[in-house]
PDB file of N, CA and C in Angstrom:
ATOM      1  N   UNK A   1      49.391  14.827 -42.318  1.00  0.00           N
ATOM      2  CA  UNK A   1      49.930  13.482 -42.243  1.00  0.00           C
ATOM      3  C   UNK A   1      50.636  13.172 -43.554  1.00  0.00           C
ATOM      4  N   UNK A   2      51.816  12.025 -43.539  1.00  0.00           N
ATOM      5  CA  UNK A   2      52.476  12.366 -44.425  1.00  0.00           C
ATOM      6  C   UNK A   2      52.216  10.335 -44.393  1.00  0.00           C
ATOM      7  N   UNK A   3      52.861   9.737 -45.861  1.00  0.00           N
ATOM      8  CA  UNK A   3      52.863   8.501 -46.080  1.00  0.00           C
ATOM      9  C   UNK A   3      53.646   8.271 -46.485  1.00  0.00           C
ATOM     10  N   UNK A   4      54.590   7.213 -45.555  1.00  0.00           N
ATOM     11  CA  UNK A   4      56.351   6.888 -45.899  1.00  0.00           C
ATOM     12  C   UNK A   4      56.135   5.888 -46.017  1.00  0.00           C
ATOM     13  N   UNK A   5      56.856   5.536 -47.576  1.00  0.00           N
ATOM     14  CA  UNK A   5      56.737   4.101 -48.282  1.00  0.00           C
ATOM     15  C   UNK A   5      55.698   3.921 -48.625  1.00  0.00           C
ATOM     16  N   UNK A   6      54.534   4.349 -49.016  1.00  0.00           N
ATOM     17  CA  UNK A   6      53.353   3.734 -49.682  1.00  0.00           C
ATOM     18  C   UNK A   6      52.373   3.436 -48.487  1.00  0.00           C
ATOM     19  N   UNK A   7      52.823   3.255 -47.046  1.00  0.00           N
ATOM     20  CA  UNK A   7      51.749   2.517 -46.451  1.00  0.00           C
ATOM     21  C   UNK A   7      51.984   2.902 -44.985  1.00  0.00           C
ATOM     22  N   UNK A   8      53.164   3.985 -44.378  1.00  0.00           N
ATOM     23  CA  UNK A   8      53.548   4.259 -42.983  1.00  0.00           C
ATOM     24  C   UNK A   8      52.947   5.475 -42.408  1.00  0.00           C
ATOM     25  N   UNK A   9      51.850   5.615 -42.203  1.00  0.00           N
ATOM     26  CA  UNK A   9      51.278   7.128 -41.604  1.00  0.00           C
ATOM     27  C   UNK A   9      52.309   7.749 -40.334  1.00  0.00           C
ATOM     28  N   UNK A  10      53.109   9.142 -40.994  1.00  0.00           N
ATOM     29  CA  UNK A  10      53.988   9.631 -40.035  1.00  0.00           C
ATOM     30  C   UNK A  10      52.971  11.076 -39.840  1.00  0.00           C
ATOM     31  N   UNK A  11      52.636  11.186 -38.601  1.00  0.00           N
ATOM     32  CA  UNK A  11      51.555  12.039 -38.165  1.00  0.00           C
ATOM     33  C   UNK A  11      52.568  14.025 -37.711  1.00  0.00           C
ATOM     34  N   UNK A  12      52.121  15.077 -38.024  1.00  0.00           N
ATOM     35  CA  UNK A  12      52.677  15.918 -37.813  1.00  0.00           C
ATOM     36  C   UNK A  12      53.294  16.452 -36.126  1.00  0.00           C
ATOM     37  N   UNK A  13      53.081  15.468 -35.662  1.00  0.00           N
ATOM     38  CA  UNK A  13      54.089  15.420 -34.038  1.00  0.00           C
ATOM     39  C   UNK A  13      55.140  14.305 -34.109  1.00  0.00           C
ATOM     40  N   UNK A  14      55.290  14.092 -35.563  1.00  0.00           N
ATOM     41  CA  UNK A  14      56.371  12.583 -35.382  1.00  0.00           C
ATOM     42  C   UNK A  14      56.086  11.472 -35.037  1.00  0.00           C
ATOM     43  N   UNK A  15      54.976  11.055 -35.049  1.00  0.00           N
ATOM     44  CA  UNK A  15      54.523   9.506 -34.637  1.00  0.00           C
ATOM     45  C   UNK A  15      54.360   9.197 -36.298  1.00  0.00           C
ATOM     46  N   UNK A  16      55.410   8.038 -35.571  1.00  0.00           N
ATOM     47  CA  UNK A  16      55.380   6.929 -37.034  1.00  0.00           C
ATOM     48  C   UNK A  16      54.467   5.432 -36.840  1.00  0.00           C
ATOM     49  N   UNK A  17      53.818   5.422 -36.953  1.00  0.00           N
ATOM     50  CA  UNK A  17      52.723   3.848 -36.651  1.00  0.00           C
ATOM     51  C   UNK A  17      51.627   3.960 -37.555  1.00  0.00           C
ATOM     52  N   UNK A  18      50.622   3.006 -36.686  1.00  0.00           N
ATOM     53  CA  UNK A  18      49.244   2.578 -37.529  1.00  0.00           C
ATOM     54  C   UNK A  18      48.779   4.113 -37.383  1.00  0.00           C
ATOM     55  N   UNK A  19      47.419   3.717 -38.204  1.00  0.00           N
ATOM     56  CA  UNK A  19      46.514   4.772 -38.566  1.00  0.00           C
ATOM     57  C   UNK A  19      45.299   4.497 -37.576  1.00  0.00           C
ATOM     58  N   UNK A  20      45.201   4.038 -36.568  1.00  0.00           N
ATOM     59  CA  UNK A  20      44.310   3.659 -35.699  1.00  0.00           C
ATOM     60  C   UNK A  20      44.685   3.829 -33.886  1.00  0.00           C
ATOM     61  N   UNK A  21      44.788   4.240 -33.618  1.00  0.00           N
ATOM     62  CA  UNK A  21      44.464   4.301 -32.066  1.00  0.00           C
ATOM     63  C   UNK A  21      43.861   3.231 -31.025  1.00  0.00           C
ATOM     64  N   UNK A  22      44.893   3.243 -30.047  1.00  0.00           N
ATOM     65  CA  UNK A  22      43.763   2.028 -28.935  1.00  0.00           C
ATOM     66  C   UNK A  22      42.481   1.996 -28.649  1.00  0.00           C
ATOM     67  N   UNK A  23      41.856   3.334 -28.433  1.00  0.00           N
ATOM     68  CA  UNK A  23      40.449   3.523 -28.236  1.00  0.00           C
ATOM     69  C   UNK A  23      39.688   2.910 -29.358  1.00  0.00           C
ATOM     70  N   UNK A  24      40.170   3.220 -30.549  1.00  0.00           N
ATOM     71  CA  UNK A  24      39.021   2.629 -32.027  1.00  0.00           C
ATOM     72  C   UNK A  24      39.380   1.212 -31.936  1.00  0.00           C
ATOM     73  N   UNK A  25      40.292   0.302 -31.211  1.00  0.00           N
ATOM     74  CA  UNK A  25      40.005  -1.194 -31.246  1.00  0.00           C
ATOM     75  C   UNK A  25      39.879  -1.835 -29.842  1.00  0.00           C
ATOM     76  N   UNK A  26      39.856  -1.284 -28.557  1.00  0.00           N
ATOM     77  CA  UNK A  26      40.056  -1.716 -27.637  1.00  0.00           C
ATOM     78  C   UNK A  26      39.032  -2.476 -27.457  1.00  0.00           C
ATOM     79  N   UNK A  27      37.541  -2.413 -27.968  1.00  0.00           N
ATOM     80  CA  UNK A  27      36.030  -3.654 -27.989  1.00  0.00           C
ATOM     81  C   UNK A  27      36.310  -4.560 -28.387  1.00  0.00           C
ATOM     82  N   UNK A  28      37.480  -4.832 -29.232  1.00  0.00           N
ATOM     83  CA  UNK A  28      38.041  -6.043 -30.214  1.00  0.00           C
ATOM     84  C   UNK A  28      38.945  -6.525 -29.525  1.00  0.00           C
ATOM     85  N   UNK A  29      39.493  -6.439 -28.528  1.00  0.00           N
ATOM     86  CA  UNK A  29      40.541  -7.534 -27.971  1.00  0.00           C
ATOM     87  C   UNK A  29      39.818  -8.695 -27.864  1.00  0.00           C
ATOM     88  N   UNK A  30      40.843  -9.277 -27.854  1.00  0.00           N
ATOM     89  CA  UNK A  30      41.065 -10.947 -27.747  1.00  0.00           C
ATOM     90  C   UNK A  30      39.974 -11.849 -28.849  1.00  0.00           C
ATOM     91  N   UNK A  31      39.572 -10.830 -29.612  1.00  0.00           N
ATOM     92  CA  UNK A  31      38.901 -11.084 -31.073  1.00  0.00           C
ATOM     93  C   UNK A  31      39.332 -11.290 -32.789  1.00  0.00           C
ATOM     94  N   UNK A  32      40.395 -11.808 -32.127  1.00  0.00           N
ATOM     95  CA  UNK A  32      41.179 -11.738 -33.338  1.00  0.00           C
ATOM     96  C   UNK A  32      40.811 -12.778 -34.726  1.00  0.00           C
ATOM     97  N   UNK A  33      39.553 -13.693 -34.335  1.00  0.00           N
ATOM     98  CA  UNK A  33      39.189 -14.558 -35.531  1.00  0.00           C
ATOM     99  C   UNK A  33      38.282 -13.231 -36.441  1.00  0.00           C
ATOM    100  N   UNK A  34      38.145 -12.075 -36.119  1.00  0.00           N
ATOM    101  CA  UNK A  34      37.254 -11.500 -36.959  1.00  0.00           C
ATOM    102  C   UNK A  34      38.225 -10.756 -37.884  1.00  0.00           C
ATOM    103  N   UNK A  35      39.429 -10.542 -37.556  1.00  0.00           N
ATOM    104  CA  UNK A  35      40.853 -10.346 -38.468  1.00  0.00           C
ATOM    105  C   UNK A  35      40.834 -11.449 -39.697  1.00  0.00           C
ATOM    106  N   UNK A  36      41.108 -12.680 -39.290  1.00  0.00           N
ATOM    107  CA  UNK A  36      41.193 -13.913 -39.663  1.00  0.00           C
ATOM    108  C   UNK A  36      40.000 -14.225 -41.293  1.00  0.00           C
ATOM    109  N   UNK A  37      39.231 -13.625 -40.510  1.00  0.00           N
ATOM    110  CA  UNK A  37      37.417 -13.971 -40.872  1.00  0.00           C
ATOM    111  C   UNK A  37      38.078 -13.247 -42.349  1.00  0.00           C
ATOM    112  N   UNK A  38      38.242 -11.834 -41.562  1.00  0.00           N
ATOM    113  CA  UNK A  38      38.055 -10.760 -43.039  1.00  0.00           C
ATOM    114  C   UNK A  38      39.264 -10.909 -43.862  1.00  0.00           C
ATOM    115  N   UNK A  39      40.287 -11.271 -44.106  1.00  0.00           N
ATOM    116  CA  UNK A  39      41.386 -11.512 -44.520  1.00  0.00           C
ATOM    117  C   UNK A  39      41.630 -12.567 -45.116  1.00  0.00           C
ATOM    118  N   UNK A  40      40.612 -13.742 -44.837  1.00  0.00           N
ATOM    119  CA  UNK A  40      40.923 -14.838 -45.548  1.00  0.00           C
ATOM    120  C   UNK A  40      39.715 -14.892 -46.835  1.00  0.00           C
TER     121      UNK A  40
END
């Protein structure tokens, strides 16, 4: 895995996105005050 710009995980098949996958947040939908929570 390579890191474009300081913060873009470009993965060795060419995917340029997050570093996380649907499966590792899909329990967290529509939970978004715990984003909120930790961030503020």
């Amino acid at each position: 895995m390579e890191i474009i710009e300081g913060y873009i995980p470009q993965g060795k098949d060419e995917y340029i996105g997050a570093g996380v996958s649907s499966h590792q947040i899909i329990e967290h939908k529509e939970k978004w005050e715990k984003v909120v929570r930790l961030l503020s």
